[in-house]
Protein backbone atom coordinates (compact mmCIF):
# COMPACT_ATOMS: atom_id res chain seq x y z
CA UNK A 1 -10.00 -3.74 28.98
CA UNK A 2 -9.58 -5.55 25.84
CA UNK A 3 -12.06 -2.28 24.06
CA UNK A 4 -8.99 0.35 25.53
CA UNK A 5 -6.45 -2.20 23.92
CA UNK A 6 -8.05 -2.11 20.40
CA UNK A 7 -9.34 1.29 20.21
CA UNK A 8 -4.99 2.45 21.16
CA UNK A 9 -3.81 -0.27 18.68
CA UNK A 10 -6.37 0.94 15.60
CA UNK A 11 -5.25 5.42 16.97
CA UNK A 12 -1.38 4.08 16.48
CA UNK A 13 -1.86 2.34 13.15
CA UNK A 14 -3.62 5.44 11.86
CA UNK A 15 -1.06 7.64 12.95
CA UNK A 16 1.21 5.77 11.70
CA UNK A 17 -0.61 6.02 8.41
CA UNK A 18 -1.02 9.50 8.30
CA UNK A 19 2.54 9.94 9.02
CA UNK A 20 3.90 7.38 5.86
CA UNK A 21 1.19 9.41 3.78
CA UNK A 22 2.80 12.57 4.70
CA UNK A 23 5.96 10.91 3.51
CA UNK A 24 4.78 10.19 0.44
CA UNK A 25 3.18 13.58 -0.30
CA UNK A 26 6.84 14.28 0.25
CA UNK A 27 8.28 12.11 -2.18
CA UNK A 28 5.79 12.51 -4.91
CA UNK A 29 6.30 16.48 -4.60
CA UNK A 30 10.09 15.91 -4.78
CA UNK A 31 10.07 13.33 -8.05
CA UNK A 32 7.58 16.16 -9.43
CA UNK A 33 10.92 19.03 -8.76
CA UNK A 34 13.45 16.45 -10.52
CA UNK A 35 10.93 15.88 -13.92
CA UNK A 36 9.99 19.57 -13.74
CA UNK A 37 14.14 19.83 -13.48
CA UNK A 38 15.18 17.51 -15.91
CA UNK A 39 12.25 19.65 -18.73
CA UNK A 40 14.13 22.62 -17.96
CA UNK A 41 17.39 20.91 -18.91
CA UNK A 42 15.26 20.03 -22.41
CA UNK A 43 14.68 16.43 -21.67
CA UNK A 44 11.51 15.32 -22.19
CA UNK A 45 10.03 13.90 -19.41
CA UNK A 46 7.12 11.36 -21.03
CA UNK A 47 9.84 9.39 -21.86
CA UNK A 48 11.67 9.78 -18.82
CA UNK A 49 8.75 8.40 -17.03
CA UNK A 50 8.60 5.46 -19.53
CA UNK A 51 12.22 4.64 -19.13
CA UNK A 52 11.58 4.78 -15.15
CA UNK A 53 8.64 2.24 -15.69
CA UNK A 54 10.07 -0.04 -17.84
CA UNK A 55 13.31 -0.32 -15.83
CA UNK A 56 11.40 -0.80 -13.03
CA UNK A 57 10.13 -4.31 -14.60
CA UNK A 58 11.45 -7.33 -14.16
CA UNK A 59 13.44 -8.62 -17.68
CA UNK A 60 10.96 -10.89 -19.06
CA UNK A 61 7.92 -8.55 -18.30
CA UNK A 62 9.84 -5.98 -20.15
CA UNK A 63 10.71 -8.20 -23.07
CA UNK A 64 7.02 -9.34 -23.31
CA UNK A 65 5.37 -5.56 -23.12
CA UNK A 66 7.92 -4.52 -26.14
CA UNK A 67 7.07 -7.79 -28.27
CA UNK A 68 3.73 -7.33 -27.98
CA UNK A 69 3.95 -3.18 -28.71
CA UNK A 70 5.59 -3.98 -31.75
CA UNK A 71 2.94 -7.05 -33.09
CA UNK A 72 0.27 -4.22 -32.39
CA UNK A 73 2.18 -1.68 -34.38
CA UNK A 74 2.63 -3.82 -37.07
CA UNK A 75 -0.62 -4.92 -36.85
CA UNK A 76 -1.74 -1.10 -37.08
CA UNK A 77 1.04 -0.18 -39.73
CA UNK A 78 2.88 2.11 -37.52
């Protein structure tokens, strides 16, 4: 009994994943239409995607990954 249990519990968590990686397929194809969008439009969209990443940082990981950008650039003379 406990073997028909498990074996429907593990088909409904993979369905479930299939169906949440269909989703995301989904998504990913639709943030590809808004970058390939907004480079139409003449924005460029490497720093769109760096804009997205560093706003989605919290404050003080943000603050750290710019100070320590700019020690290496200085560093490098850039």
């Amino acid at each position: 009994m406990s073997d028909n249990i498990s074996a429907e519990q593990l088909r409904l968590l993979i369905e479930r994943v299939e169906r949440l990686e269909e989703e995301k397929k989904g998504l990913s194809d639709d943030i590809k239409d808004v970058y390939a969008e907004a480079k139409s439009t003449g924005f460029d969209v490497k720093t769109m995607r760096t804009i997205v990443r560093l706003r989605g940082m919290e404050k003080h990981h943000r603050e750290e990954a710019e100070h320590l950008l700019e020690t290496y650039k200085q560093a490098l003379g850039i």
